[in-house]
C-alpha atoms as a PDB file:
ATOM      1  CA  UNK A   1       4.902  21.732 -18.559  1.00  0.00           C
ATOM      2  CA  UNK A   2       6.225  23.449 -21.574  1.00  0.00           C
ATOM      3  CA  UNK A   3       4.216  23.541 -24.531  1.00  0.00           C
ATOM      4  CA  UNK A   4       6.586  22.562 -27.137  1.00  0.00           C
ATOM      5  CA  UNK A   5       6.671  18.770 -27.681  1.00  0.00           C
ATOM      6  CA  UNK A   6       8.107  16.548 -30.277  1.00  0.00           C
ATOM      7  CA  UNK A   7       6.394  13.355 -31.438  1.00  0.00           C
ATOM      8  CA  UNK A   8       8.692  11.358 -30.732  1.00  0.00           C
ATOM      9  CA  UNK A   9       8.130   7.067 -29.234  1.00  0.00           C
ATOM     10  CA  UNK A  10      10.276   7.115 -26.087  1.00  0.00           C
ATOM     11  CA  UNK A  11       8.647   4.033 -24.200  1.00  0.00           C
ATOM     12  CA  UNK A  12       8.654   2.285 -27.287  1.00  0.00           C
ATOM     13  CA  UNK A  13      12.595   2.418 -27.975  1.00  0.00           C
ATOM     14  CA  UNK A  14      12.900   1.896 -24.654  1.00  0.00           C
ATOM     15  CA  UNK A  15      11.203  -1.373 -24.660  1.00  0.00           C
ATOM     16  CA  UNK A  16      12.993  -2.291 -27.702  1.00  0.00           C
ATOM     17  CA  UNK A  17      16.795  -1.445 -26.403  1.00  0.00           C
ATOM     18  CA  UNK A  18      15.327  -4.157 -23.012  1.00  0.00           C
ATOM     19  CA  UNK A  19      14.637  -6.374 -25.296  1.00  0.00           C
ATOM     20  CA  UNK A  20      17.938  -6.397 -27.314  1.00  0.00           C
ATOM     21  CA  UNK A  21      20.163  -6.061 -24.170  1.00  0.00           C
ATOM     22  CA  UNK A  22      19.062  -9.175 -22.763  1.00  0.00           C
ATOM     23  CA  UNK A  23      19.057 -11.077 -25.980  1.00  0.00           C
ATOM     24  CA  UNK A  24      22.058  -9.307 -27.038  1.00  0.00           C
ATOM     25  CA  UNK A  25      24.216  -8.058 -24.807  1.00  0.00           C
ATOM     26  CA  UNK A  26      26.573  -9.763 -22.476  1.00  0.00           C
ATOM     27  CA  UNK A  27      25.980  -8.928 -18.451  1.00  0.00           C
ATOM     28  CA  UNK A  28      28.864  -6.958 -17.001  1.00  0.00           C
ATOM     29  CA  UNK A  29      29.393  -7.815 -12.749  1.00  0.00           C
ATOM     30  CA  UNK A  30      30.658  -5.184 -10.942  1.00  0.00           C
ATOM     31  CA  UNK A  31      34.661  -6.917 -10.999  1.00  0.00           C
ATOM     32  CA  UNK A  32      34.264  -7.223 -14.982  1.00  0.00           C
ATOM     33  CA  UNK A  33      36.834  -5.831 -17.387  1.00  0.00           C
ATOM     34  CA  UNK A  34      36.211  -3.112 -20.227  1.00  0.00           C
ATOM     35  CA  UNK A  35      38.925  -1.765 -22.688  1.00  0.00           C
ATOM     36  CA  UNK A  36      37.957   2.283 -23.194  1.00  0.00           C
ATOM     37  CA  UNK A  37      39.597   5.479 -23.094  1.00  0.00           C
ATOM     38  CA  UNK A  38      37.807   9.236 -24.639  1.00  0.00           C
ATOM     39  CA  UNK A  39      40.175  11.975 -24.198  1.00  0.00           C
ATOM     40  CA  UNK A  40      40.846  15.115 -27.144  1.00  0.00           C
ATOM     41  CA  UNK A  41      43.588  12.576 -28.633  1.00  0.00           C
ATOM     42  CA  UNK A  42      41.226  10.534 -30.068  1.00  0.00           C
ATOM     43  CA  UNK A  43      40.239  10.625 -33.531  1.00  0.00           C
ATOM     44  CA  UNK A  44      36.339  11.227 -32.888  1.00  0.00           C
ATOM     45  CA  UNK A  45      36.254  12.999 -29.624  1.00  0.00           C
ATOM     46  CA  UNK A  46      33.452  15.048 -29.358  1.00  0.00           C
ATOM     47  CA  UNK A  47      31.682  13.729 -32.383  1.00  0.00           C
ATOM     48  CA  UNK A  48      29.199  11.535 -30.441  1.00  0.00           C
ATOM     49  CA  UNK A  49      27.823  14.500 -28.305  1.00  0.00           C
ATOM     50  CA  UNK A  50      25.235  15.269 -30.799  1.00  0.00           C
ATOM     51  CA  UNK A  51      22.201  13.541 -33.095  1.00  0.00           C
ATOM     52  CA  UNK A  52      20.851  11.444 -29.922  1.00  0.00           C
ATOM     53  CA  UNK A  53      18.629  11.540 -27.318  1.00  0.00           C
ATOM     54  CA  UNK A  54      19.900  12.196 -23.953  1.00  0.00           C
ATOM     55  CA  UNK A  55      16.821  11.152 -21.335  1.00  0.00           C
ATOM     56  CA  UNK A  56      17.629  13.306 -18.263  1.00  0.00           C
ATOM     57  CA  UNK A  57      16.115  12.538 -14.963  1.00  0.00           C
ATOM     58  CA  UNK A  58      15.153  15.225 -11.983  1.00  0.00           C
ATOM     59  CA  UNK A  59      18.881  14.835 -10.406  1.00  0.00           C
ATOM     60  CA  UNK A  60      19.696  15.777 -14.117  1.00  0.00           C
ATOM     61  CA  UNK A  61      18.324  18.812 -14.379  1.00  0.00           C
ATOM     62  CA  UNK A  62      18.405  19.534 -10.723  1.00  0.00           C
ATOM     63  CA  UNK A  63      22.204  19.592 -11.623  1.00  0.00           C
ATOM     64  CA  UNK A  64      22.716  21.135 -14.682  1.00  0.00           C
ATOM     65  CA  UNK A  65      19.925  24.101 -14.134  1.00  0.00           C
ATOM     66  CA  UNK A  66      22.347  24.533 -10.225  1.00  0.00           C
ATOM     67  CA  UNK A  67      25.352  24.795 -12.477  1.00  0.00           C
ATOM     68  CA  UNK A  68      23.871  27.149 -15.434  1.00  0.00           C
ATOM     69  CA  UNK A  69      22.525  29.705 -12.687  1.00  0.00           C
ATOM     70  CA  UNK A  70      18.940  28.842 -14.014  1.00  0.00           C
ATOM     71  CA  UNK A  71      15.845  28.506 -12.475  1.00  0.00           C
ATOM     72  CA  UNK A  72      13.857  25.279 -12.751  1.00  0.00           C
ATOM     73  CA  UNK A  73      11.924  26.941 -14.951  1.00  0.00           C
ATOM     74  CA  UNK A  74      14.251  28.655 -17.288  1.00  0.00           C
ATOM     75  CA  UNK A  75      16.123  25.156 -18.079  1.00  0.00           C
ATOM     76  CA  UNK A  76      13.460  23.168 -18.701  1.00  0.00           C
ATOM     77  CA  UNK A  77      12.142  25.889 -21.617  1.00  0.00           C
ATOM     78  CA  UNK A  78      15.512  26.447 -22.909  1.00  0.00           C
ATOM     79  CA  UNK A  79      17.162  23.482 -22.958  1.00  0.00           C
ATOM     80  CA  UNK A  80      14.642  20.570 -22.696  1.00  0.00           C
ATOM     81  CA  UNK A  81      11.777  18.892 -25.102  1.00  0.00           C
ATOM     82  CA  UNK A  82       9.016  17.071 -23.766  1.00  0.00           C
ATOM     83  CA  UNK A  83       8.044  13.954 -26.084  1.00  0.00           C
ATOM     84  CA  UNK A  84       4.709  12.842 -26.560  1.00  0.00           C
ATOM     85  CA  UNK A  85       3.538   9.517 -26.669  1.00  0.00           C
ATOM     86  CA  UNK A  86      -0.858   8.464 -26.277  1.00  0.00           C
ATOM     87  CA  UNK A  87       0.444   5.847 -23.302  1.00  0.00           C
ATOM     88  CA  UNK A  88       3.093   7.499 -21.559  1.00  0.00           C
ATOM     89  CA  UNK A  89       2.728   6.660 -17.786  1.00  0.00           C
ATOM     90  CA  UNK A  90       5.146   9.722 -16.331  1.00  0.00           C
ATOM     91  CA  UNK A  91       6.399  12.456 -17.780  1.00  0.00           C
ATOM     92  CA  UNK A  92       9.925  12.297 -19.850  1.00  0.00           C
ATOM     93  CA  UNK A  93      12.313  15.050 -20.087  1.00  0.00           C
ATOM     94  CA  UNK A  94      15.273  14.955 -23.077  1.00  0.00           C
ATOM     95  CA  UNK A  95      17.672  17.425 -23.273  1.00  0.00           C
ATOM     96  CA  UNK A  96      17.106  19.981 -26.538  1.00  0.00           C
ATOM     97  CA  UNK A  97      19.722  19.625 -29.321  1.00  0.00           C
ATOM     98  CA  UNK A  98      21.197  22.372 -31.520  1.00  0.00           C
ATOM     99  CA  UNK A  99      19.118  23.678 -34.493  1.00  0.00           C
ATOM    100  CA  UNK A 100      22.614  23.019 -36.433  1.00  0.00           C
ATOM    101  CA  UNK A 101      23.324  20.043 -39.251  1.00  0.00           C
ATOM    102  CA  UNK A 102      25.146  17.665 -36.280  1.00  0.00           C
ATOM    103  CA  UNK A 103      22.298  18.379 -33.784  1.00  0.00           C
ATOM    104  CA  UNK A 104      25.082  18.964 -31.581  1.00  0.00           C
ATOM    105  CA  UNK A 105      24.367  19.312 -27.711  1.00  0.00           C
ATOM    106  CA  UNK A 106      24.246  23.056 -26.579  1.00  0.00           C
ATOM    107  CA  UNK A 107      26.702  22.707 -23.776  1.00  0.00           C
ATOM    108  CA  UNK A 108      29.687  21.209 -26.315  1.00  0.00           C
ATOM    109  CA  UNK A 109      32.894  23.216 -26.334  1.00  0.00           C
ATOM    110  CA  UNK A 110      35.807  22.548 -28.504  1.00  0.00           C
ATOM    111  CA  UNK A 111      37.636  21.836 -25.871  1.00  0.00           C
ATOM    112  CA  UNK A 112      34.932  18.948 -24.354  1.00  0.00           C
ATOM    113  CA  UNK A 113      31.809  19.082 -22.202  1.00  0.00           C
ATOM    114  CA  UNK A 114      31.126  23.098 -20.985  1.00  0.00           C
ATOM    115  CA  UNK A 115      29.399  21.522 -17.729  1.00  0.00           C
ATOM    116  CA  UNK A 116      31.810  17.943 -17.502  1.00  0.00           C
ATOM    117  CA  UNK A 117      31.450  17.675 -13.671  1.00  0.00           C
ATOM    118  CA  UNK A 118      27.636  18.190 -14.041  1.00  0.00           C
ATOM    119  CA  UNK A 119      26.997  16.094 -17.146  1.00  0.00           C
ATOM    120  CA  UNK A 120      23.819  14.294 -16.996  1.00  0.00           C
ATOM    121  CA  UNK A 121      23.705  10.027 -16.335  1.00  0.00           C
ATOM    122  CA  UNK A 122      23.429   8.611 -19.584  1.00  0.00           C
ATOM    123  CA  UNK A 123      27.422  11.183 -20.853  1.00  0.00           C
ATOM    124  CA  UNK A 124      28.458   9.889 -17.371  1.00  0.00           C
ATOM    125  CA  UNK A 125      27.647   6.271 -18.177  1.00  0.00           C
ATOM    126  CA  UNK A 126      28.896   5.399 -21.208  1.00  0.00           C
ATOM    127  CA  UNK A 127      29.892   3.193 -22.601  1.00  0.00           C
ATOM    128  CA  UNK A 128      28.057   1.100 -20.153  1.00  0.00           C
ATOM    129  CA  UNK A 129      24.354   1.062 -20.048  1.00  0.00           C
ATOM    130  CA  UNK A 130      22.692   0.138 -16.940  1.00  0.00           C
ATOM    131  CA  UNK A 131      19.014  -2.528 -16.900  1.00  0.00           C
ATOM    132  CA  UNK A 132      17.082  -2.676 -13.978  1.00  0.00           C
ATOM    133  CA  UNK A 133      13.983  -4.051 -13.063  1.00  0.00           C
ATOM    134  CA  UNK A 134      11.788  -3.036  -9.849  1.00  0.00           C
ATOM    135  CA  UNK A 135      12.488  -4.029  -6.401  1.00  0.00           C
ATOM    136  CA  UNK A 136       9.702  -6.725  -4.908  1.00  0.00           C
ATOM    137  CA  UNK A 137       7.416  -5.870  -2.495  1.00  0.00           C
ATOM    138  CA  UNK A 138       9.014  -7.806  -0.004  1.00  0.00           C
ATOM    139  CA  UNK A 139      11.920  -5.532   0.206  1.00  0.00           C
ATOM    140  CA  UNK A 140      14.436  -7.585  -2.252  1.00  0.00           C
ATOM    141  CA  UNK A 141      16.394  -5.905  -5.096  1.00  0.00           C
ATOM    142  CA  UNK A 142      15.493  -5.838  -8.763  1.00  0.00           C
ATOM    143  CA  UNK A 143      17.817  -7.670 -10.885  1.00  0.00           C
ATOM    144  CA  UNK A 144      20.587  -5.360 -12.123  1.00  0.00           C
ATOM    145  CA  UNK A 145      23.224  -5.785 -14.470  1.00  0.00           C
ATOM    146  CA  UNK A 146      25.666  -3.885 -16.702  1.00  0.00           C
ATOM    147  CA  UNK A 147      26.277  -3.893 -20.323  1.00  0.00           C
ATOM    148  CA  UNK A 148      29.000  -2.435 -22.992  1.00  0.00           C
ATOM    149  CA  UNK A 149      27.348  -0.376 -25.203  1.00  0.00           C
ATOM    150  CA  UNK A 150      30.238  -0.872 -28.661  1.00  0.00           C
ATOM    151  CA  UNK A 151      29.682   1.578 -31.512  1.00  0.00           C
ATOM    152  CA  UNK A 152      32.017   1.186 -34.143  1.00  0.00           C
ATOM    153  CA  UNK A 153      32.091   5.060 -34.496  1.00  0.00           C
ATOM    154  CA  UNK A 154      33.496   4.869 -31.457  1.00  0.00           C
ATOM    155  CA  UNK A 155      37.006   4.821 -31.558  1.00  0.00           C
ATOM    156  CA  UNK A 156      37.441   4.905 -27.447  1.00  0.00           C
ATOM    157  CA  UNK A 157      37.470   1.479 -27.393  1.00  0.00           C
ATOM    158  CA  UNK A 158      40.817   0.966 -29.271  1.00  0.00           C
ATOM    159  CA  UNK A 159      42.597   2.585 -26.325  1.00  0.00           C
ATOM    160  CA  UNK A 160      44.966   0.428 -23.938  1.00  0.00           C
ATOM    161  CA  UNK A 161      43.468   1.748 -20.666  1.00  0.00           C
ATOM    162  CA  UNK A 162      41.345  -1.200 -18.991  1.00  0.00           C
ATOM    163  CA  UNK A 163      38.758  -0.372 -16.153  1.00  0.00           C
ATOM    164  CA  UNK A 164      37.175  -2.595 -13.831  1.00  0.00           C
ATOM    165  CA  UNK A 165      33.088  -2.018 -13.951  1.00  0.00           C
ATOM    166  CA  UNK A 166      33.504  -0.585 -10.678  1.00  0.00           C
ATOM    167  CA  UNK A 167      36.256   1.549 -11.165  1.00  0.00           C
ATOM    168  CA  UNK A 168      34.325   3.251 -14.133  1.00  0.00           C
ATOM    169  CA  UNK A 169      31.838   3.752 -12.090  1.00  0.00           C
ATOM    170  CA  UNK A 170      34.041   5.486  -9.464  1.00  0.00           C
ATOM    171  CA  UNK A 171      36.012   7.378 -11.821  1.00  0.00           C
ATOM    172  CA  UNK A 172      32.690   8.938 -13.403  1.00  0.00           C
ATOM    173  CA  UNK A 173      30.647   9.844 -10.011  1.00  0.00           C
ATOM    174  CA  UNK A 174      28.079   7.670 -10.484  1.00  0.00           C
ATOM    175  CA  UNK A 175      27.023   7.440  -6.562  1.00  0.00           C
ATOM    176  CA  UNK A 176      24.652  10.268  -6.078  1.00  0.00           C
ATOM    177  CA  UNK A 177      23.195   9.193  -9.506  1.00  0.00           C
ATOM    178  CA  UNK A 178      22.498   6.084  -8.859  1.00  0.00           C
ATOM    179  CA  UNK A 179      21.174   7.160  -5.136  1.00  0.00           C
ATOM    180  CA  UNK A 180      18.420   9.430  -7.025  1.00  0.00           C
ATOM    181  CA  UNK A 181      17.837   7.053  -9.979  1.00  0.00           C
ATOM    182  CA  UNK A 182      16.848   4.197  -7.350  1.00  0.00           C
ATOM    183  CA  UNK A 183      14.210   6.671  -6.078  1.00  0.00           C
ATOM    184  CA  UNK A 184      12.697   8.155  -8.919  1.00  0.00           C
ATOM    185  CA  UNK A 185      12.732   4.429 -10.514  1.00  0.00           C
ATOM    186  CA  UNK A 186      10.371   4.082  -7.628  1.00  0.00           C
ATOM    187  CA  UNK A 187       7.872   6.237  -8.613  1.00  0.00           C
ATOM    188  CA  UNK A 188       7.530   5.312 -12.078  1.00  0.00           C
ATOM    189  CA  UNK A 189       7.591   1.772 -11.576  1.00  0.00           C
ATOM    190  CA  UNK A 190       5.104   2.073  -9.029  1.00  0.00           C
ATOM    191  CA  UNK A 191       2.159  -0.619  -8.005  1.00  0.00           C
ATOM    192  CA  UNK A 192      -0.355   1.853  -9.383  1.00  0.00           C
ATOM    193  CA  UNK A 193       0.948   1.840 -13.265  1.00  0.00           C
ATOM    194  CA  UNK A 194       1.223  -2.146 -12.990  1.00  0.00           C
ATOM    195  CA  UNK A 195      -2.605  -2.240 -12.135  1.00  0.00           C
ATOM    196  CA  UNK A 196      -3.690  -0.235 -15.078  1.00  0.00           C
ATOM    197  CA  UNK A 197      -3.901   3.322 -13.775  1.00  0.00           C
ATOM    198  CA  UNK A 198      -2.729   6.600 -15.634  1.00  0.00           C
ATOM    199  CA  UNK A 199      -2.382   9.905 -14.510  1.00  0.00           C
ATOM    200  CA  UNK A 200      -4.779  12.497 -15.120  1.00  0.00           C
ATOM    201  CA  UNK A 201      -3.113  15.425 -16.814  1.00  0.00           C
ATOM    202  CA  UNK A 202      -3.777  17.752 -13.656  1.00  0.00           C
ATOM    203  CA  UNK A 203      -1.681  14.423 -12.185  1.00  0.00           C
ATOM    204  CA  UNK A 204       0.678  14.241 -14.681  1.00  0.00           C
ATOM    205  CA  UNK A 205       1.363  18.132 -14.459  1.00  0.00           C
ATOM    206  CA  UNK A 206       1.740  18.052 -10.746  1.00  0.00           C
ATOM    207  CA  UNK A 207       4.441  14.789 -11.028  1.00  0.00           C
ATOM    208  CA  UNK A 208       6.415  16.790 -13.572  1.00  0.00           C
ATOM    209  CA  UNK A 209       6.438  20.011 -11.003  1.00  0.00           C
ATOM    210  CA  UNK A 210       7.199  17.982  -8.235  1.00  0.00           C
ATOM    211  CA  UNK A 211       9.879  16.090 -10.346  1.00  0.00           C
ATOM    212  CA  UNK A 212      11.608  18.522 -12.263  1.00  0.00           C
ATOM    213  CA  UNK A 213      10.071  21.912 -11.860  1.00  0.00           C
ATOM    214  CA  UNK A 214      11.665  22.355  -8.547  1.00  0.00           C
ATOM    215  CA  UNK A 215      11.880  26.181  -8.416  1.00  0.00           C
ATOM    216  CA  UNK A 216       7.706  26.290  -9.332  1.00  0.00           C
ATOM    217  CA  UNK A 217       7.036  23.317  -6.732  1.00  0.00           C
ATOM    218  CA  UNK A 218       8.589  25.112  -3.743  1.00  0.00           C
ATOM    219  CA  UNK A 219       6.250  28.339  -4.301  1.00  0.00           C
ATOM    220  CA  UNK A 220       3.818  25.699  -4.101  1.00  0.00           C
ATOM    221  CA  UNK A 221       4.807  23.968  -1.073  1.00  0.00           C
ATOM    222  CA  UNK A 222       5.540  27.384   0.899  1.00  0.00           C
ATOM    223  CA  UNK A 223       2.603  30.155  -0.976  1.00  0.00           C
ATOM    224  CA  UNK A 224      -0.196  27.768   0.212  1.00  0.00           C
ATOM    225  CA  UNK A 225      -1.464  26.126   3.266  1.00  0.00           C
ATOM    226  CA  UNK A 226       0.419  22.904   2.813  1.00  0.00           C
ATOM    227  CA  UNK A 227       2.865  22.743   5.693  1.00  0.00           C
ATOM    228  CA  UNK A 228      -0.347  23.960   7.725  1.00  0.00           C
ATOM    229  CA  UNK A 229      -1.819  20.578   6.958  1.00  0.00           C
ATOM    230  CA  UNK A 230       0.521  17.741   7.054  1.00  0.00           C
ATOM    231  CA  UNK A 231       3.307  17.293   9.797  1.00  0.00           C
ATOM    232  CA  UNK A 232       6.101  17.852   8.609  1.00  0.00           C
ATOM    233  CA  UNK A 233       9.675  18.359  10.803  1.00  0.00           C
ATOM    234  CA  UNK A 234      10.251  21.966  11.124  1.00  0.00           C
ATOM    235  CA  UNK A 235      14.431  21.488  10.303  1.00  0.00           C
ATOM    236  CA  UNK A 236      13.072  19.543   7.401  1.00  0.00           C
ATOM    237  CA  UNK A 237      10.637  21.975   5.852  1.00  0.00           C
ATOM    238  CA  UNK A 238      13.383  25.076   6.267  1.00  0.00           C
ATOM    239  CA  UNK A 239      15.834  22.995   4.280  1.00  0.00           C
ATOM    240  CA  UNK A 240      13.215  23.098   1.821  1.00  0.00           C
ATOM    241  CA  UNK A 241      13.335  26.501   1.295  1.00  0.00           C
ATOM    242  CA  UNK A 242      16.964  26.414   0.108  1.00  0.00           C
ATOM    243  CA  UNK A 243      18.380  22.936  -0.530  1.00  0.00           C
ATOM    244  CA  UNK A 244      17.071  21.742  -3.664  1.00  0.00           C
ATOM    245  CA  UNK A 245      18.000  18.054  -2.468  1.00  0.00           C
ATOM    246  CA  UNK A 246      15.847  18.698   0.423  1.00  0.00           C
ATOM    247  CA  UNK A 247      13.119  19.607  -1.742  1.00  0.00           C
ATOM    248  CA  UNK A 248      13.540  17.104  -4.236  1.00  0.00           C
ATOM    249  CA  UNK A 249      12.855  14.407  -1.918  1.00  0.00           C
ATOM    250  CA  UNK A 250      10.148  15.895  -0.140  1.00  0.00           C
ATOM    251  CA  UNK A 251       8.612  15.796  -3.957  1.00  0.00           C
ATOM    252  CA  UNK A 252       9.356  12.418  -4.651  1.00  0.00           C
ATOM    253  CA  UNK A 253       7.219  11.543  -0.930  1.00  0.00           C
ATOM    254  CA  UNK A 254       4.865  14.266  -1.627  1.00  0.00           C
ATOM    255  CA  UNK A 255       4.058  12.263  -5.283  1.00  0.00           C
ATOM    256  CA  UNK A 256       3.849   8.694  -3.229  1.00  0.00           C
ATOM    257  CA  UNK A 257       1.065  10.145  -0.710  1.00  0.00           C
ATOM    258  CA  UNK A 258      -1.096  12.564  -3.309  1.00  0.00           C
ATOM    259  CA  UNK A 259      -0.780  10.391  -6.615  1.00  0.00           C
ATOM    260  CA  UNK A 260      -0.335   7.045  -5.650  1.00  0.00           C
ATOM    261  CA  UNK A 261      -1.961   7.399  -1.751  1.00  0.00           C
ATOM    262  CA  UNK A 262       0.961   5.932  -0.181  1.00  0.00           C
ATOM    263  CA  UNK A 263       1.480   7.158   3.544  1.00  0.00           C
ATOM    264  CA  UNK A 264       4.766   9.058   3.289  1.00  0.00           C
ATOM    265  CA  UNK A 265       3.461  12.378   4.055  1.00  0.00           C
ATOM    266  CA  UNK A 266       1.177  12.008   7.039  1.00  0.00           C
ATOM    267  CA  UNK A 267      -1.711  14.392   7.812  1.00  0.00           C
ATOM    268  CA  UNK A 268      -2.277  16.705  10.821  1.00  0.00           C
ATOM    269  CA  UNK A 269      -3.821  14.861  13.578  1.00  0.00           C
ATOM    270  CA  UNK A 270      -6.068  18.156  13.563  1.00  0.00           C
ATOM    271  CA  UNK A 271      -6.683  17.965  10.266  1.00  0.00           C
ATOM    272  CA  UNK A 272      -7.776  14.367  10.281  1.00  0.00           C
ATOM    273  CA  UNK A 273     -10.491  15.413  12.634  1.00  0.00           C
ATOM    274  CA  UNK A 274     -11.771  18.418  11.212  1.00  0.00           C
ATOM    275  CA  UNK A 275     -12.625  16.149   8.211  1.00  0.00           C
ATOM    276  CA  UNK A 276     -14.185  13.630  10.126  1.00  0.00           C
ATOM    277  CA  UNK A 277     -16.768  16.637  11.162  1.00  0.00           C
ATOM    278  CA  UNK A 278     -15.299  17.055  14.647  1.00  0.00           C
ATOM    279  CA  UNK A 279     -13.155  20.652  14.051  1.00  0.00           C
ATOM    280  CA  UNK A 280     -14.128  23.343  12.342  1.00  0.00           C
ATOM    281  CA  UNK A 281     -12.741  23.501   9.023  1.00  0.00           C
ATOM    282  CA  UNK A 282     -12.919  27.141   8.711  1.00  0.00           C
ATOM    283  CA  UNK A 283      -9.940  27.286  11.008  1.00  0.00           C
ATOM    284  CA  UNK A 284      -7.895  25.131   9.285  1.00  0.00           C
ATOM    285  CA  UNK A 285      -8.288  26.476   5.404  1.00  0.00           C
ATOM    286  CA  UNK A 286      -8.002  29.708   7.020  1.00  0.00           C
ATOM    287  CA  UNK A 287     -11.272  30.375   3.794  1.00  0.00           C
ATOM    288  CA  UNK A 288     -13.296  32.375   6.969  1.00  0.00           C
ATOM    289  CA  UNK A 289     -12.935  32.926  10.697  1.00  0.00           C
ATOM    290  CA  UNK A 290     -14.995  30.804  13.007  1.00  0.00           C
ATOM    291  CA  UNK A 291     -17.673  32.576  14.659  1.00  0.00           C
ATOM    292  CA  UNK A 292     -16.956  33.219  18.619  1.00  0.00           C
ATOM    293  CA  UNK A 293     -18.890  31.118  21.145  1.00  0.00           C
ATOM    294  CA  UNK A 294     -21.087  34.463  22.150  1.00  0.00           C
ATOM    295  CA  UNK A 295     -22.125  34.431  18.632  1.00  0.00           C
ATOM    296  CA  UNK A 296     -23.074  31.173  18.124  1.00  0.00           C
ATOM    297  CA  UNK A 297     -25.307  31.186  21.856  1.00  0.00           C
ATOM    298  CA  UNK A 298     -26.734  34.737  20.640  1.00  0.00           C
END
């Protein structure tokens, strides 16, 4: 994880923009109407892309570091800031504003968003913001409802053009988003942060890796003697190697089994045995050859 920080209480606003959407905010269904339109010919086009915090999740970056010609790696340190907060349960990734007077985002143009068809969720979204809530155990979906997020800066919402929620949603290519957002809400909203546990910092540096640092996580997942433990499908673990999809949900299942001990990822059946004592483990970490049976009789 990158060493710069900034101290700044993500969780915290979080919990407090909850708490005002559902005292606040009316619930927008799916076949709801909103009145919006942002386009160069309004008045303050382009003046909202800067001064705010833009929370970007894996798919984010997974995206936008695709679409720069980055590696993993090279986005996070150039374009990201890592906020720290004492009881932060995951990691949190927000994109890294200009050092200019409007704290402007680095990928603005004059003429709009430099990377529009890559823009992360929350420029896609808006001005609807999205509440969820976890799924339960017994396989039923978390409430989830929409909301209009009205700034008076915003002068979008003076235009004639009317959108059904779903239609907004449609027109912004919000499927694959929402796709990924469902599974990384999974991991942290998991069972294991509701009973109290946090991660280690060894834990939390390994869910950032698998998470975001994708480029880092497959030298992990091919330089060691991973795929020599756990069975994994063979088609699978080569699209690894070069779809970052691939290996972004391989992370999210590799995070389930080694943080939370969820079987997602499941174990060589060889493997198993050597560590109940009945293999010799030499053979399997590969550490030191096994001594041959002439040897061992000598």
């Amino acid at each position: 994880m990158s060493d710069e920080t900034q101290q700044i209480p993500p969780e915290d606003a979080q919990t407090r923009l909850q708490k005002t959407i559902v005292e606040d905010h009316k619930r927008l269904e799916l076949d709801d109407t909103i009145q919006f339109g942002c386009h160069p010919g309004v008045s303050c086009f382009n003046t909202c892309c800067g001064d705010v915090n833009i929370f970007l999740s894996p798919y984010d970056v997974l995206r936008m570091k695709k679409r720069l010609g980055l590696t993993s790696m090279e986005f996070l340190e150039n374009y990201t800031l890592l906020p720290i907060q004492k009881d932060m349960k995951t990691p949190i990734v927000v994109l890294r504003m200009k050092d200019d007077e409007a704290k402007s985002c680095p990928f603005l143009e004059e003429s709009g968003c430099g990377i529009y068809s890559d823009r992360p969720w929350p420029c896609r979204m808006y001005p609807l913001g999205l509440a969820t809530s976890k799924d339960t155990p017994d396989g039923w979906r978390g409430e989830r409802f929409y909301f209009l997020l009205k700034e008076d800066a915003c002068q979008g919402f003076g235009e004639a053009k009317e959108w059904k929620v779903r239609d907004w949603l449609d027109d912004q290519g919000m499927d694959e988003y929402d796709v990924w957002g469902e599974a990384y809400k999974e991991l942290t909203l998991n069972e294991y942060f509701e009973q109290g546990n946090t991660l280690t910092p060894e834990k939390m540096e390994m869910f950032y890796t698998a998470s975001y640092d994708l480029d880092k996580f497959r030298e992990f997942v091919f330089e060691s003697s991973l795929l020599d433990r756990f069975d994994i499908d063979e088609d699978f673990a080569e699209a690894m190697r070069v779809d970052d999809e691939a290996l972004m949900r391989f992370g999210f299942l590799w995070l389930q089994f080694s943080l939370f001990g969820e079987p997602t990822v499941k174990v060589r059946s060889e493997v198993a045995e050597a560590y109940k004592g009945k293999l010799d483990k030499r053979k399997l970490t590969k550490s030191e050859p096994a001594e041959s049976p002439e040897k061992e009789q000598s």
